[in-house]
C-alpha atoms as a PDB file:
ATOM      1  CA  UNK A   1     115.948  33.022 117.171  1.00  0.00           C
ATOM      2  CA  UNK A   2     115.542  29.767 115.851  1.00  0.00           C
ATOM      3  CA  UNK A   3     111.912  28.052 117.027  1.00  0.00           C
ATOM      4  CA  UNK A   4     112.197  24.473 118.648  1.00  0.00           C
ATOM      5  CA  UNK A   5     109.035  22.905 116.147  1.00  0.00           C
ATOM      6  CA  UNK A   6     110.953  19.880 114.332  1.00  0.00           C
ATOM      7  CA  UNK A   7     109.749  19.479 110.894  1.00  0.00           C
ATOM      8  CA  UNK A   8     106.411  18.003 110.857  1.00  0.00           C
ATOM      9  CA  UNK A   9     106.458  16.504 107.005  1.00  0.00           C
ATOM     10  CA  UNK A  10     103.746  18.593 105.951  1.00  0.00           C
ATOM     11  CA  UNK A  11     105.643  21.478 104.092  1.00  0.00           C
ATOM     12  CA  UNK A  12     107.600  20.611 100.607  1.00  0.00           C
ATOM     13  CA  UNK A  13     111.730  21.929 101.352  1.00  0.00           C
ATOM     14  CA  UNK A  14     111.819  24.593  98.626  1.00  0.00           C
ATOM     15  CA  UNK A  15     109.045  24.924  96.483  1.00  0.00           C
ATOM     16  CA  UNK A  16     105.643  26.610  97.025  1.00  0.00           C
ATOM     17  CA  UNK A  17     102.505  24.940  96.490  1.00  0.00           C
ATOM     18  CA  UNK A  18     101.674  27.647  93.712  1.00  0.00           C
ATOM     19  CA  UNK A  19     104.425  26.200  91.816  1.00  0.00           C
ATOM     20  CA  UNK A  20     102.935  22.554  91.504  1.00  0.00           C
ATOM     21  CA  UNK A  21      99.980  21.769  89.743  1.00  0.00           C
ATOM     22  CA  UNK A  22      97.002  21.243  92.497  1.00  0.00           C
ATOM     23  CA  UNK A  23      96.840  17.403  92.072  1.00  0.00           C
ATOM     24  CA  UNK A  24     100.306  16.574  91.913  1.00  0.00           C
ATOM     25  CA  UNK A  25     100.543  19.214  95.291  1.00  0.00           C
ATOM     26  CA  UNK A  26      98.221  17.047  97.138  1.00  0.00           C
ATOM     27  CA  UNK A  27      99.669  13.292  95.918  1.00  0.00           C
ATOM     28  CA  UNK A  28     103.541  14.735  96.977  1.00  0.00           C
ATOM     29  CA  UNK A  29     101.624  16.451 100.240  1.00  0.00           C
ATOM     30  CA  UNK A  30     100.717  12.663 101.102  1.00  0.00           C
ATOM     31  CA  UNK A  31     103.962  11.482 100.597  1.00  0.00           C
ATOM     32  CA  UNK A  32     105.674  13.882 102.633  1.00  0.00           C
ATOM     33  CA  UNK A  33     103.828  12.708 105.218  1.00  0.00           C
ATOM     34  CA  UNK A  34     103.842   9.153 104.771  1.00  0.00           C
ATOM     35  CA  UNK A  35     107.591   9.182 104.558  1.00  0.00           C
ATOM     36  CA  UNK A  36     107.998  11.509 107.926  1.00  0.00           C
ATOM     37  CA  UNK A  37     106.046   9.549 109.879  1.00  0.00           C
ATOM     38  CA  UNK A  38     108.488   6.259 108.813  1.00  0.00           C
ATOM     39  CA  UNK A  39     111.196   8.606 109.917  1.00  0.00           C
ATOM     40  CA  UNK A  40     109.726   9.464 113.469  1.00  0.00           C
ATOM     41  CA  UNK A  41     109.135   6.165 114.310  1.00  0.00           C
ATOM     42  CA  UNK A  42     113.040   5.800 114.896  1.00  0.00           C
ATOM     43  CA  UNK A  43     114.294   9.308 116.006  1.00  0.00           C
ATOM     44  CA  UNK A  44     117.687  10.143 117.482  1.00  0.00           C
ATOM     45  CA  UNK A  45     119.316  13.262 119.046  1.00  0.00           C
ATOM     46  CA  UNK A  46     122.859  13.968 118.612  1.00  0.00           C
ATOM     47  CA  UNK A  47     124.829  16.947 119.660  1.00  0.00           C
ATOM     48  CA  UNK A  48     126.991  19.114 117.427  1.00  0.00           C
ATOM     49  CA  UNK A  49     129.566  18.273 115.056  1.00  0.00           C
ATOM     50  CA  UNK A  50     128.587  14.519 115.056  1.00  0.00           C
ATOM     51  CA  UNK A  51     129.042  12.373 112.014  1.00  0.00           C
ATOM     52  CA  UNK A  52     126.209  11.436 110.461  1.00  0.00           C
ATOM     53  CA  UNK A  53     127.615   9.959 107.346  1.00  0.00           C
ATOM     54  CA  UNK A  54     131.194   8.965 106.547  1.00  0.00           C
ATOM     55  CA  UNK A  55     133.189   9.114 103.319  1.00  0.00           C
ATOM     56  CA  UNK A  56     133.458   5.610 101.669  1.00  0.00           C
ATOM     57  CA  UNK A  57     131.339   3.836 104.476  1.00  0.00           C
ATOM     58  CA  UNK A  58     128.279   1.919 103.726  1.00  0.00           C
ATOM     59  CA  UNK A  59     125.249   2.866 104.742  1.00  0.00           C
ATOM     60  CA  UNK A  60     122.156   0.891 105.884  1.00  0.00           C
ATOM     61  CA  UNK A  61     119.560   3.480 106.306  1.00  0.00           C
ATOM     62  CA  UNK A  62     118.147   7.066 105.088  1.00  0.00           C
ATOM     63  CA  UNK A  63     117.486   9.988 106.995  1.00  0.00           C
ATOM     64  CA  UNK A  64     115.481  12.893 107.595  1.00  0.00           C
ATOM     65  CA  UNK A  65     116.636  15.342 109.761  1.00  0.00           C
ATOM     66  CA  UNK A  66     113.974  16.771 111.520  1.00  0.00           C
ATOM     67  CA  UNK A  67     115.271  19.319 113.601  1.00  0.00           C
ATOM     68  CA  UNK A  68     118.769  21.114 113.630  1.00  0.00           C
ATOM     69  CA  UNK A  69     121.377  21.611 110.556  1.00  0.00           C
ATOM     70  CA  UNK A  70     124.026  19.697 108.811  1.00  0.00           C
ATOM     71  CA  UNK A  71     126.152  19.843 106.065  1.00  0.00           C
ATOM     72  CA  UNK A  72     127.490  17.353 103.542  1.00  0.00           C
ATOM     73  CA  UNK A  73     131.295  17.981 102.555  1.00  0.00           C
ATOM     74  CA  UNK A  74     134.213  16.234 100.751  1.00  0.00           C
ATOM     75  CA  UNK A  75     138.122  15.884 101.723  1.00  0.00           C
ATOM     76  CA  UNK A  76     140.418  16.875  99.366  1.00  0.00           C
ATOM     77  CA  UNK A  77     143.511  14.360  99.517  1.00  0.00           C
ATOM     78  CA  UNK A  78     145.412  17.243 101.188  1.00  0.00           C
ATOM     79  CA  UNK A  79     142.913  17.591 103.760  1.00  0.00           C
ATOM     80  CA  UNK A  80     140.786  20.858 102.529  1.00  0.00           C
ATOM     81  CA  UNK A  81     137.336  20.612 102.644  1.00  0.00           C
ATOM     82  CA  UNK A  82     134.557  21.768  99.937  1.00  0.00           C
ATOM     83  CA  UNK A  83     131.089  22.084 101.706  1.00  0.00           C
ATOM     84  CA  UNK A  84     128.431  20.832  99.233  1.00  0.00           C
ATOM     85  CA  UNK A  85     125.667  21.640 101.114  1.00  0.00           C
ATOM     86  CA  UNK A  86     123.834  22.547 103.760  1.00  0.00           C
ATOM     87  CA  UNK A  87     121.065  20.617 105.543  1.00  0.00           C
ATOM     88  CA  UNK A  88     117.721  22.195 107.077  1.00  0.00           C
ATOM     89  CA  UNK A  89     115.016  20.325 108.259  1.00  0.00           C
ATOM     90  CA  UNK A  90     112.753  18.135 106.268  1.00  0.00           C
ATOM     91  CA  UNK A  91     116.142  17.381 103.871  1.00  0.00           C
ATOM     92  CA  UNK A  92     116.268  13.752 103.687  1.00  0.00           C
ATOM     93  CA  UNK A  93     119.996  12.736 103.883  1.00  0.00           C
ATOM     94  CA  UNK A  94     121.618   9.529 102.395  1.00  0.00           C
ATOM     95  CA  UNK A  95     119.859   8.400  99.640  1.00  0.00           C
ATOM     96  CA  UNK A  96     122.976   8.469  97.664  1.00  0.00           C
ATOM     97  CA  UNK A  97     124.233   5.753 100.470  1.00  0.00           C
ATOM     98  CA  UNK A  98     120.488   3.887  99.135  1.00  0.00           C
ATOM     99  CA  UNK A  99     121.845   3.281  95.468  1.00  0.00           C
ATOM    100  CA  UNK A 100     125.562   3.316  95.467  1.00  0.00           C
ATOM    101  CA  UNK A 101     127.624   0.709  97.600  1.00  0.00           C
ATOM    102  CA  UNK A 102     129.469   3.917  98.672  1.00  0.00           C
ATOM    103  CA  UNK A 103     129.440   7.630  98.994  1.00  0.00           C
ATOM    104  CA  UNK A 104     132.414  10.144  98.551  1.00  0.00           C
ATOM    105  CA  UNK A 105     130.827  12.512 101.028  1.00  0.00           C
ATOM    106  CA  UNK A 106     130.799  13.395 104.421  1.00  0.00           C
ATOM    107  CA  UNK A 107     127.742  14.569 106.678  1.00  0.00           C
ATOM    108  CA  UNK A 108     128.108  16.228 109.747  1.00  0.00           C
ATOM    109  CA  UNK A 109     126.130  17.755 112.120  1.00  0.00           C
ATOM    110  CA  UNK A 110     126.126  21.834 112.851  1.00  0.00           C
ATOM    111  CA  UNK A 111     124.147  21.975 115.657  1.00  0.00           C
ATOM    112  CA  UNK A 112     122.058  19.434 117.755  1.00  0.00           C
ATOM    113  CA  UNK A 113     119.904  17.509 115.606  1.00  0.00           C
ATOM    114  CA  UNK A 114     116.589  15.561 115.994  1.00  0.00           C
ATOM    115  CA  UNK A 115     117.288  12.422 113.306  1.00  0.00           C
ATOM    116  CA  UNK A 116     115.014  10.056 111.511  1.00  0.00           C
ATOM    117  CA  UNK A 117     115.975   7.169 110.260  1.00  0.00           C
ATOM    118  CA  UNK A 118     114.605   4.686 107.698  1.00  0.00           C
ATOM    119  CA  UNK A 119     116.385   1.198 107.059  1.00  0.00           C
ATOM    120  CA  UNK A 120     116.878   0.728 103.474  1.00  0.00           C
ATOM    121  CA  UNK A 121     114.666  -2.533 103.776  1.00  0.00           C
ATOM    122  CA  UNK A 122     111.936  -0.028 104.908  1.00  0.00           C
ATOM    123  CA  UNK A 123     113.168   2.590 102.250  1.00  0.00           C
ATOM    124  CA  UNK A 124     112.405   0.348  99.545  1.00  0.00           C
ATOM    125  CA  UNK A 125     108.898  -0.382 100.504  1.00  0.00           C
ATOM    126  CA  UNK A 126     107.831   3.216 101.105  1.00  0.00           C
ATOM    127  CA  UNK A 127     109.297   4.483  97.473  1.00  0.00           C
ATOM    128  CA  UNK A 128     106.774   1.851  95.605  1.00  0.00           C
ATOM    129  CA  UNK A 129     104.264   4.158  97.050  1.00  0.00           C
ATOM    130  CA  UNK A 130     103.288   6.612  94.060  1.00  0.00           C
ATOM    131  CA  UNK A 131     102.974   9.622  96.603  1.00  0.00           C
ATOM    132  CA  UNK A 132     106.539   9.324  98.260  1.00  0.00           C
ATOM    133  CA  UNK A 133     107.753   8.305  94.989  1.00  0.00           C
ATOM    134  CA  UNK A 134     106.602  12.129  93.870  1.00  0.00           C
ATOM    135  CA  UNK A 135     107.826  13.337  97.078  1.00  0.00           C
ATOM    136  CA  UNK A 136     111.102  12.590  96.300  1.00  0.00           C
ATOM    137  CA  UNK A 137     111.349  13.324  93.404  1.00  0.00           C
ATOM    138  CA  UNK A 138     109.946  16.981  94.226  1.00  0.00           C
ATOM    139  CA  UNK A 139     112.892  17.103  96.904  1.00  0.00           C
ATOM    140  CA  UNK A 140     115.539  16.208  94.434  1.00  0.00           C
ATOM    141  CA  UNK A 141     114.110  18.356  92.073  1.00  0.00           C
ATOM    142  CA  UNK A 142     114.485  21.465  94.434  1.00  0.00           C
ATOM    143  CA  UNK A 143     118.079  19.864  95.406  1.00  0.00           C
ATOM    144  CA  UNK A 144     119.121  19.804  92.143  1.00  0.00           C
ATOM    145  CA  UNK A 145     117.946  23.285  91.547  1.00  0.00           C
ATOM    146  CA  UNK A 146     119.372  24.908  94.569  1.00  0.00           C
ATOM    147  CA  UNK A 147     122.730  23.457  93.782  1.00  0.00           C
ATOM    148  CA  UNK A 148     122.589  24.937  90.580  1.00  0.00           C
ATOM    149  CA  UNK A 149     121.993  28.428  91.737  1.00  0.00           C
ATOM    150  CA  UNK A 150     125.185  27.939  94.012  1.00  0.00           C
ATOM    151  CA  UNK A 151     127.219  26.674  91.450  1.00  0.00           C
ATOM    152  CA  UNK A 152     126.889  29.837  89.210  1.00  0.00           C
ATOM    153  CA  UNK A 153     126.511  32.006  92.329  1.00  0.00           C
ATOM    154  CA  UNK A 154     130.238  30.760  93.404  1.00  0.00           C
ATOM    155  CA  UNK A 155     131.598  30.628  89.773  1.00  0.00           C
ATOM    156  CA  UNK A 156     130.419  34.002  88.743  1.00  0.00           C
ATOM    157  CA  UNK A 157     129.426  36.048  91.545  1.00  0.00           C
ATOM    158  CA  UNK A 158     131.850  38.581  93.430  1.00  0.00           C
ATOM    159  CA  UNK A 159     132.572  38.269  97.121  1.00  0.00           C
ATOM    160  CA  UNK A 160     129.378  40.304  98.221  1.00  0.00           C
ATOM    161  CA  UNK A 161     127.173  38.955  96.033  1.00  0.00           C
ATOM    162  CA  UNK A 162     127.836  34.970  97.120  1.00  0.00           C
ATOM    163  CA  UNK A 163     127.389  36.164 101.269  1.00  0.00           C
ATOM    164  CA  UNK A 164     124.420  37.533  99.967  1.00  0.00           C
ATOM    165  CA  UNK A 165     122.975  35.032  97.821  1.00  0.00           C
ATOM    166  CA  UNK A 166     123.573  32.555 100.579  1.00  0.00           C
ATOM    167  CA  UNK A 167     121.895  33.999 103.379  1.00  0.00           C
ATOM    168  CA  UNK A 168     119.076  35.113 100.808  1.00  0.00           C
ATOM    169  CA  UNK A 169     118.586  31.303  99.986  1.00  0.00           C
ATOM    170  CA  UNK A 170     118.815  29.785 103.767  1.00  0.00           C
ATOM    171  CA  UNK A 171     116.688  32.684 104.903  1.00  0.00           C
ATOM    172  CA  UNK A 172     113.683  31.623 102.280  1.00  0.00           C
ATOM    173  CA  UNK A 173     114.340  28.038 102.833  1.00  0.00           C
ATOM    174  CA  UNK A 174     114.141  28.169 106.606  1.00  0.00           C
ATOM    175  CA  UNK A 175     110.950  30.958 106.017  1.00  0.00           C
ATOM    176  CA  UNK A 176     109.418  28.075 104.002  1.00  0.00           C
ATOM    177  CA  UNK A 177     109.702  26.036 107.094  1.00  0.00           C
ATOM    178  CA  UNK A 178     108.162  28.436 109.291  1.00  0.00           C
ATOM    179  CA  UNK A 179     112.007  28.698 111.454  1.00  0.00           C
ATOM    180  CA  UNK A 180     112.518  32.114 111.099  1.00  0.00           C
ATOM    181  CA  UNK A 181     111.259  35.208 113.398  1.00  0.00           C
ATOM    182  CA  UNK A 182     111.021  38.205 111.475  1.00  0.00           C
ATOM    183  CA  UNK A 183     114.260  38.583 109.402  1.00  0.00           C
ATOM    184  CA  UNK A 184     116.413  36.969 111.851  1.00  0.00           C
ATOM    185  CA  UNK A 185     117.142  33.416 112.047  1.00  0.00           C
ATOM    186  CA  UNK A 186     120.055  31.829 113.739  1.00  0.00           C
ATOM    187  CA  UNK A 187     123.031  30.974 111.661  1.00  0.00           C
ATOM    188  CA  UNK A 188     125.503  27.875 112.806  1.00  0.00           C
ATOM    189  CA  UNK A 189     128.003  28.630 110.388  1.00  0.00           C
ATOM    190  CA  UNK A 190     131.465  29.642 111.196  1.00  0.00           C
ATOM    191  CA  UNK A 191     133.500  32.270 108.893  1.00  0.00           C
ATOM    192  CA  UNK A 192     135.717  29.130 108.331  1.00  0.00           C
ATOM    193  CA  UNK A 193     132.784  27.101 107.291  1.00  0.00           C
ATOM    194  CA  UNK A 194     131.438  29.976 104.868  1.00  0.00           C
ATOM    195  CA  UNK A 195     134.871  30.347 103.011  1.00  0.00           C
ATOM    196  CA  UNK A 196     134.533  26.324 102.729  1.00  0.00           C
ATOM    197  CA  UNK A 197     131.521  26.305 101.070  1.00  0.00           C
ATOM    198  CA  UNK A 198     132.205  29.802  98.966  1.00  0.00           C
ATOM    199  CA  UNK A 199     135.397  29.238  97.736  1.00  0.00           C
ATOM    200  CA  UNK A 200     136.954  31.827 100.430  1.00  0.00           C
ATOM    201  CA  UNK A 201     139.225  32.696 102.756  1.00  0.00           C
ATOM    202  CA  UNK A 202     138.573  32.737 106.487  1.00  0.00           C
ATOM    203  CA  UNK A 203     139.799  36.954 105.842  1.00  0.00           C
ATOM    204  CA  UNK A 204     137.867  37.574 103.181  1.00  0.00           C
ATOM    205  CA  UNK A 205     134.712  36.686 104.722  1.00  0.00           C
ATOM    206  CA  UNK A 206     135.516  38.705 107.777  1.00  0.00           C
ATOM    207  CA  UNK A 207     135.774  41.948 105.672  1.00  0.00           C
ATOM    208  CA  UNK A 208     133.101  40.777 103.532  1.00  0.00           C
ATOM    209  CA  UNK A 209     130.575  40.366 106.707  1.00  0.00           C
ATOM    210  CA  UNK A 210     131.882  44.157 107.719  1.00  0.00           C
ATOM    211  CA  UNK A 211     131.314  45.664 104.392  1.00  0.00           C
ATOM    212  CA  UNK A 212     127.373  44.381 104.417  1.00  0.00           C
ATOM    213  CA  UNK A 213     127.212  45.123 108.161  1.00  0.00           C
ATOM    214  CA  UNK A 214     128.533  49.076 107.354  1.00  0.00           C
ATOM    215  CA  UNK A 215     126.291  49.098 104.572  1.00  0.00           C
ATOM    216  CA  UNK A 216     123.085  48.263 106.459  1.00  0.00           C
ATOM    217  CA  UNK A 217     122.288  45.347 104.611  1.00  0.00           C
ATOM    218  CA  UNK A 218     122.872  42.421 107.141  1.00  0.00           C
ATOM    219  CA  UNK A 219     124.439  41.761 110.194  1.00  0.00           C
ATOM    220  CA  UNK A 220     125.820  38.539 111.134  1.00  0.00           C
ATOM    221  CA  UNK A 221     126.966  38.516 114.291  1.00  0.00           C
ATOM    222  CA  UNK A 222     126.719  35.689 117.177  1.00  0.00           C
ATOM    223  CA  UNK A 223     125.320  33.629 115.589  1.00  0.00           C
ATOM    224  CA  UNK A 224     122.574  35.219 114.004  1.00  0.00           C
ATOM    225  CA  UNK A 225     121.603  36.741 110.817  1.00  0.00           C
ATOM    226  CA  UNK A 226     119.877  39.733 111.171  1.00  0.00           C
ATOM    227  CA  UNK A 227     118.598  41.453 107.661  1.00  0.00           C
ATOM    228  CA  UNK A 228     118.285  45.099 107.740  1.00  0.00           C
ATOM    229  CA  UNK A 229     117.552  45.972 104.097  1.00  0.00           C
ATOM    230  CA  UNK A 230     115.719  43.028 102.507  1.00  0.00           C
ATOM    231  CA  UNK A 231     115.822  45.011  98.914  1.00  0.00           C
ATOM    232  CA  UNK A 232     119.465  45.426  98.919  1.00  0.00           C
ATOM    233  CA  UNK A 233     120.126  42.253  99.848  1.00  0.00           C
ATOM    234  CA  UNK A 234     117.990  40.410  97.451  1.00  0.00           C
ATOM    235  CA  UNK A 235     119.656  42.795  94.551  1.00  0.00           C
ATOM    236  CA  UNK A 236     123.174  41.739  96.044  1.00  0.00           C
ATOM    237  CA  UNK A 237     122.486  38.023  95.691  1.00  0.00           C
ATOM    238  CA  UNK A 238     121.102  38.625  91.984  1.00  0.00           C
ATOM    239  CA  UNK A 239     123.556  40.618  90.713  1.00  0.00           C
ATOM    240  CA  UNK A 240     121.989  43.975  90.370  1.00  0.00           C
ATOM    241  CA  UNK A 241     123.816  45.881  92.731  1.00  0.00           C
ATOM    242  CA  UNK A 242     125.644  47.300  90.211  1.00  0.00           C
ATOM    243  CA  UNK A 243     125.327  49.308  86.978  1.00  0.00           C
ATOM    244  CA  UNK A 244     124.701  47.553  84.008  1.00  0.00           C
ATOM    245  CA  UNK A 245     127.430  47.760  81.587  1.00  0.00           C
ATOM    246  CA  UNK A 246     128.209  50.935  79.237  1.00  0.00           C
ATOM    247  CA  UNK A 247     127.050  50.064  75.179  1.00  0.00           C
ATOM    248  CA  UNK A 248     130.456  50.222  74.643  1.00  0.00           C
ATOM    249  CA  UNK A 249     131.871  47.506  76.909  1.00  0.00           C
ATOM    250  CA  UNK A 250     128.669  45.370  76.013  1.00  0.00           C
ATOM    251  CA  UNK A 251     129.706  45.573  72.398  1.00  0.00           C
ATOM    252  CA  UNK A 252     133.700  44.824  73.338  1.00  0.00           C
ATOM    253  CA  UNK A 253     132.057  41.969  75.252  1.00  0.00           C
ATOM    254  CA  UNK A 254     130.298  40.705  72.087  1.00  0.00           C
ATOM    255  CA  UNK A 255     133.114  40.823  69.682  1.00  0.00           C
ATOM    256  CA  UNK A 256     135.175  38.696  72.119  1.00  0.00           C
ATOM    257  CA  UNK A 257     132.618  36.548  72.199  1.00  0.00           C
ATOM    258  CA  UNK A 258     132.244  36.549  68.918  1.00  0.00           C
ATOM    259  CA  UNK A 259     135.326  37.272  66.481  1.00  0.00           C
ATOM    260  CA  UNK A 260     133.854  36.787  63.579  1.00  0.00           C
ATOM    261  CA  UNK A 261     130.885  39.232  63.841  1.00  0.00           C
ATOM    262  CA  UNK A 262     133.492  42.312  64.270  1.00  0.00           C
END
C-alpha cells in the first residue's frame, strides 16, 4: 500500500500551499529544497526498530527521514513508555539534539528507513539561509500544531474518537505526501504501540479497532488502514459522533462552571 518515492523536499509536512501567503510559499518552497538536498548528500538505510536517537546522548547531526516511519518516545523511570510522536517522511528529526547538550527522548525506527543526515557544522550554515530559516520554522509550526490537536484529542476525547482522530491525521499527512493509494495506506503501528501513544491499554484498543471495523468505518488489519466511511470517520475524530447535549445538561454544565451565575 505504501509507494516506495522517498520524500523529494518539495512538499511542506502539513500545511497546504493555500494556507501560506504566495511569497512566503515560494521562499519556504526553496528552503525545503535546499535543506533536502544537504540531507541526500549523506543518506543511510536502516532496518526496523533501529535507534536513531538515544535518551541523554549527544548528538552531532540532524536528520530528515526521507523514506519510512519513526517515532520519538520517553521512558518513564519504571520502564513505560509515552510515544510523543510519530515520524513520516520529510519530518526533520533532532533539532532538539542541535540546541540542547541533551535530549530526554528517544527515536526509533518503525519500519526501514531511508535517513539524511546533516552535521550540525553544516546545520548551522544552511539555517543563515532566509529560505530554510522559513522552512523550519513552517515545520515547527505544523509540529507544534499537530501536537496540540493530540494533546486535547488524548485529554478529552473518548476511546473511539482518539483511534479515529489518529488515523484521520496520519492519513492526511501521508495524503499530503502523495503515500497513500486511495484510502488505504499501510500502518506500522502495533496495538501496543497505539495504547502507548493514546494513553491505552493493549485490550482496549483491540475492542476499540473491532467496534470501528463492525461499524464500517475503518478496518485496520495487517498492517493496513483501510477507510470505509470517510464521513464517519472524520465526525469520530472531531467529536460529532454524538448528540449534542440536552439545554438542560448544557445549563447544569454552566452553573458548575460558573457558581455564581446560578
Amino acid at each position: 500500500m505504501e509507494r516506495t518515492s522517498e520524500f523529494r523536499g518539495s512538499e511542506l509536512p502539513e500545511e497546504s500551499a493555500a494556507a501560506l501567503r504566495s511569497a512566503l510559499f515560494e521562499q519556504i518552497s526553496r528552503g525545503a529544497i535546499d535543506l533536502h538536498h544537504a540531507a541526500a548528500s549523506h543518506r543511510r538505510h536502516l532496518a526496523a526498530h533501529a535507534e536513531l536517537i538515544r535518551s541523554h546522548e549527544a548528538q552531532s547531526e540532524v536528520g530528515i527521514l526521507l523514506k519510512g516511519w519513526a517515532c520519538r518516545y520517553r521512558l518513564l523511570p519504571d520502564g513505560r513508555r509515552q510515544i510523543l510522536d510519530v515520524h513520516l517522511p520529510g519530518d526533520l528529526i533532532g533539532l532538539d539534539g542541535f540546541l540542547m547538550k541533551r535530549s530526554p527522548d528517544f527515536v526509533m525506527t518503525l519500519t526501514e528507513v531511508l535517513y539524511g543526515s546533516i552535521d550540525h557544522d553544516r546545520f548551522q550554515r544552511l539555517i543563515a539561509n532566509r529560505d530554510v530559516a522559513l522552512h523550519i520554522l513552517a515545520m515547527l509550526v505544523a509540529e507544534k500544531r499537530r501536537l496540540d490537536e493530540h494533546l486535547a484529542t488524548v485529554g478529552q476525547m473518548v476511546a473511539e474518537e482518539k483511534i479515529a482522530a489518529l488515523l484521520l491525521e496520519l492519513y492526511i499527512r501521508l495524503r499530503h505526501r502523495q503515500i497513500v493509494k486511495g484510502k488505504s495506506f499501510h500502518f506500522p503501528l502495533t496495538q501496543q504501540q497505539l495504547g502507548d501513544f493514546l494513553g491505552m491499554t493493549v485490550v482496549h484498543v483491540n475492542r476499540v479497532l473491532k467496534r470501528l471495523r463492525d461499524g464500517g468505518i475503518v478496518n485496520v488489519k495487517h498492517r493496513v488502514v483501510v477507510i470505509h466511511d470517510m464521513t464517519r470517520l472524520v465526525n469520530l475524530a472531531a467529536g460529532r459522533a454524538h448528540a449534542a447535549p440536552s439545554a438542560k445538561a448544557a445549563a447544569a454544565a454552566s452553573t458548575e462552571l460558573h457558581p455564581s451565575a446560578g
